[in-house]
C-alpha atoms as a PDB file:
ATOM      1  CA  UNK A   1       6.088  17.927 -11.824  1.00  0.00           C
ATOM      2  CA  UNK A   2       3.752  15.364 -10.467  1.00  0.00           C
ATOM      3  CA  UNK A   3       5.404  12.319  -8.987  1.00  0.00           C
ATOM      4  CA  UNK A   4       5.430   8.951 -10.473  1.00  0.00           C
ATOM      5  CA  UNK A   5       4.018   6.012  -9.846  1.00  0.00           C
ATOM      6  CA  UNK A   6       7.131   4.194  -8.771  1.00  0.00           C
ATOM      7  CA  UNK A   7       7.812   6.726  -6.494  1.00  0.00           C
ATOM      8  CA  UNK A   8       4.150   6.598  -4.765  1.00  0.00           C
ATOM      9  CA  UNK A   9       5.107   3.016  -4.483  1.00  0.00           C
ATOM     10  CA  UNK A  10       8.596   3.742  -2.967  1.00  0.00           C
ATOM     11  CA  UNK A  11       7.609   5.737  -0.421  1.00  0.00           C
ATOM     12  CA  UNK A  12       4.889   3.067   0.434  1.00  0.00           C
ATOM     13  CA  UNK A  13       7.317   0.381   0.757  1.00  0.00           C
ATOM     14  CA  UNK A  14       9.563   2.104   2.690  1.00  0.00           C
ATOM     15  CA  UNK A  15       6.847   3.617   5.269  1.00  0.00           C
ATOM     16  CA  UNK A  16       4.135   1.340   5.659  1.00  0.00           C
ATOM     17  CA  UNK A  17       4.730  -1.969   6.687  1.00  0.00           C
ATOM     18  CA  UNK A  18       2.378  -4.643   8.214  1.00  0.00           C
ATOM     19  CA  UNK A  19       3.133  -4.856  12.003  1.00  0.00           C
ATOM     20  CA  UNK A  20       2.115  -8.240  12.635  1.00  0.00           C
ATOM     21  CA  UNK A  21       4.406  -9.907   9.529  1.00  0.00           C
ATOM     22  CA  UNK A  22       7.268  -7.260   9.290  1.00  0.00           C
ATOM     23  CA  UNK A  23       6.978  -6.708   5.661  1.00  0.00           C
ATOM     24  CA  UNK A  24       5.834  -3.862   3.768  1.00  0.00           C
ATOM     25  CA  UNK A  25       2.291  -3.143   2.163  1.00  0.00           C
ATOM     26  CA  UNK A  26       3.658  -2.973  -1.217  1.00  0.00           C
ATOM     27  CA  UNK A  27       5.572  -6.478  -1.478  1.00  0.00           C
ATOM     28  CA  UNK A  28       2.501  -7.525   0.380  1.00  0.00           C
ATOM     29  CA  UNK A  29       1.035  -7.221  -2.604  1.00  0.00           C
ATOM     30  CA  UNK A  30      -2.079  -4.872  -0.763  1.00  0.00           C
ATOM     31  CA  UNK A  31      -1.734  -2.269  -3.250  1.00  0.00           C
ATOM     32  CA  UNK A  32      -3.637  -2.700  -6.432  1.00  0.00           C
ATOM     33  CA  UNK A  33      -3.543   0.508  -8.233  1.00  0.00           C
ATOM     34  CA  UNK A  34      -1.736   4.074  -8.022  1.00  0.00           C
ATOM     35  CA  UNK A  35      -3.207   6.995  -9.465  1.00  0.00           C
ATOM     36  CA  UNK A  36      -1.557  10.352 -10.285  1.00  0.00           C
ATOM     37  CA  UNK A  37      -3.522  12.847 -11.633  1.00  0.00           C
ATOM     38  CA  UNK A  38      -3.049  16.922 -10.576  1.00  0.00           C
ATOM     39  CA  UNK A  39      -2.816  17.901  -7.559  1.00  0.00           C
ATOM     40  CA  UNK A  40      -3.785  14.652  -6.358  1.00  0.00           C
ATOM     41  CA  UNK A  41      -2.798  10.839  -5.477  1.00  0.00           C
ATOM     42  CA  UNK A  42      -5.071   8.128  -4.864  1.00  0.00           C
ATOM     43  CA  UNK A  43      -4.236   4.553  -4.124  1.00  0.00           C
ATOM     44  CA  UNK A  44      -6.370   1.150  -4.073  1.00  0.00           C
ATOM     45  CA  UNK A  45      -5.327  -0.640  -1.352  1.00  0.00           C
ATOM     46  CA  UNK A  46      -6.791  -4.053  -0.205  1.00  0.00           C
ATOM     47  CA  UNK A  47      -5.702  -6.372   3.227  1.00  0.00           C
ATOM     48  CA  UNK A  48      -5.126 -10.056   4.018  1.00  0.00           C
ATOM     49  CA  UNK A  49      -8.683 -10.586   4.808  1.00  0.00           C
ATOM     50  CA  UNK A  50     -11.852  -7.865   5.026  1.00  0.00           C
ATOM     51  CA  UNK A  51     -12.249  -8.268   8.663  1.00  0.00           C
ATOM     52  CA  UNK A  52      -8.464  -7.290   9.468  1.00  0.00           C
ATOM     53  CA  UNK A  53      -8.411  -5.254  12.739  1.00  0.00           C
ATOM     54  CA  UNK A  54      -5.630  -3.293  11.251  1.00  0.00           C
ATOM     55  CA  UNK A  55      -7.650  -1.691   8.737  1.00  0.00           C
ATOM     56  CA  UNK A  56      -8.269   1.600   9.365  1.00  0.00           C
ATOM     57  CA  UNK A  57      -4.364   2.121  10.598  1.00  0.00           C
ATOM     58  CA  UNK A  58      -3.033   0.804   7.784  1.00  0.00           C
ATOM     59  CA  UNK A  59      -5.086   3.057   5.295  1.00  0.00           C
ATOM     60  CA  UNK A  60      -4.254   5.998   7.605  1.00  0.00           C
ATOM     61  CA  UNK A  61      -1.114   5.392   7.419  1.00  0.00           C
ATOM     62  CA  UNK A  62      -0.869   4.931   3.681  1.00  0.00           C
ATOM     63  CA  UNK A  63      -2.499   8.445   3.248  1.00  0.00           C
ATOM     64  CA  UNK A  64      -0.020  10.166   5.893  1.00  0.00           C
ATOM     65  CA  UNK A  65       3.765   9.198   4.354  1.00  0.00           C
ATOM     66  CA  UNK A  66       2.092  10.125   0.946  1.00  0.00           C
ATOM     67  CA  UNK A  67       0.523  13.272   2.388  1.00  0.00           C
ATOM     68  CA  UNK A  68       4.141  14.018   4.146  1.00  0.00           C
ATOM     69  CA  UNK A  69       6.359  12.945   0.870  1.00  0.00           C
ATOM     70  CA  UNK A  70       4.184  14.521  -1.734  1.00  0.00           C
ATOM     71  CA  UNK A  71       3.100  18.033  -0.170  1.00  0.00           C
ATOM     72  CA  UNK A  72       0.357  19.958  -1.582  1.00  0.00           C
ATOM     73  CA  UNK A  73      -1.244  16.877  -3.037  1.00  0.00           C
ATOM     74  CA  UNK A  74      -4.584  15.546  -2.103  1.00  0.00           C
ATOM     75  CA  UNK A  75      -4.353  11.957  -1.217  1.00  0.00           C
ATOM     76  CA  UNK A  76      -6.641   9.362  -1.219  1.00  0.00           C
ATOM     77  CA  UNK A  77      -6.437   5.672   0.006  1.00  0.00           C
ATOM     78  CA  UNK A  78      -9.404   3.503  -0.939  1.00  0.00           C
ATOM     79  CA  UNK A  79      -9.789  -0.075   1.156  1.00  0.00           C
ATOM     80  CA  UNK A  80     -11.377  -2.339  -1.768  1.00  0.00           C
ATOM     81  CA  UNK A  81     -11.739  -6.382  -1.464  1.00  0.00           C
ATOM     82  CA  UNK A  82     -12.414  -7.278  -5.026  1.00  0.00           C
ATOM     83  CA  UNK A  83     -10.011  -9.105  -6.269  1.00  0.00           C
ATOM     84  CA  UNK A  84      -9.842 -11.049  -2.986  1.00  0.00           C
ATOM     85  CA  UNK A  85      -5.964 -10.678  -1.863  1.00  0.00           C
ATOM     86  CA  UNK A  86      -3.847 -14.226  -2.256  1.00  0.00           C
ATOM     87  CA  UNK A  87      -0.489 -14.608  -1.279  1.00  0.00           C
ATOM     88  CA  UNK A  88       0.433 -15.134  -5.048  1.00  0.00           C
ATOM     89  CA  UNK A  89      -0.215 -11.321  -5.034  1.00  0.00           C
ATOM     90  CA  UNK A  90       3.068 -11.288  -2.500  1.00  0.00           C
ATOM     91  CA  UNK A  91       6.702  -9.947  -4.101  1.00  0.00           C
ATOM     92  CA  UNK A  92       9.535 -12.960  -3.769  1.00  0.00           C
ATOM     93  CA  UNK A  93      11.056 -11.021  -1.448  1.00  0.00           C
ATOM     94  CA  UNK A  94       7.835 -11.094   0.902  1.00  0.00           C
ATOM     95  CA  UNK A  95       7.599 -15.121  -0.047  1.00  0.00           C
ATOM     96  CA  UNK A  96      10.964 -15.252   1.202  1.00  0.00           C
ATOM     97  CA  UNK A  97      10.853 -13.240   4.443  1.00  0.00           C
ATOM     98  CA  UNK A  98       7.568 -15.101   5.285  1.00  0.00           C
ATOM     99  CA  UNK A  99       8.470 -19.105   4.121  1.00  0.00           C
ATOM    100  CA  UNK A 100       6.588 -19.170   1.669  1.00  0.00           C
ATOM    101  CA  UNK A 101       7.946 -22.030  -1.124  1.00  0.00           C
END
């Protein structure tokens, strides 16, 4: 059985969190879009600005838990910029964590 969505997302909030704010990618709001097809998982994944140096680790990092969690699949993390991130993408808990109103 293929996994779900929510538990793609899970395993990305509990694995991959931002280094520099402490919070994870998911309550970030970076990830715009999960897709589960057969045999394979790709993600949509944006950061706080396109010329973030922690680009490429974050991505990697993204596509190893989900590699590691979800054996067998083919996994795919794509960086995209369009729509721009805002922190109104952010979860309340991230709003909290960071002071945001």
């Amino acid at each position: 059985m293929s996994p779900t969505t929510d538990e793609v997302l899970a395993v990305l909030r509990d694995k991959v969190m931002d280094p520099e704010l402490g919070v994870n990618i998911v309550d970030l709001g970076l990830v715009y879009d999960v897709d589960v097809g057969e045999g394979r998982i790709s993600i949509d994944m944006t950061l706080t600005t396109p010329g973030c140096p922690l680009a490429g680790t974050l991505a990697a990092q993204a596509e190893q838990v989900l590699r590691e969690a979800f054996e067998g699949y083919e996994v795919e993390v794509n960086l995209v910029f369009d729509p721009p991130w805002t922190p109104d993408r952010m979860s309340a808990e991230a709003r909290r964590m960071l002071g945001f109103g």
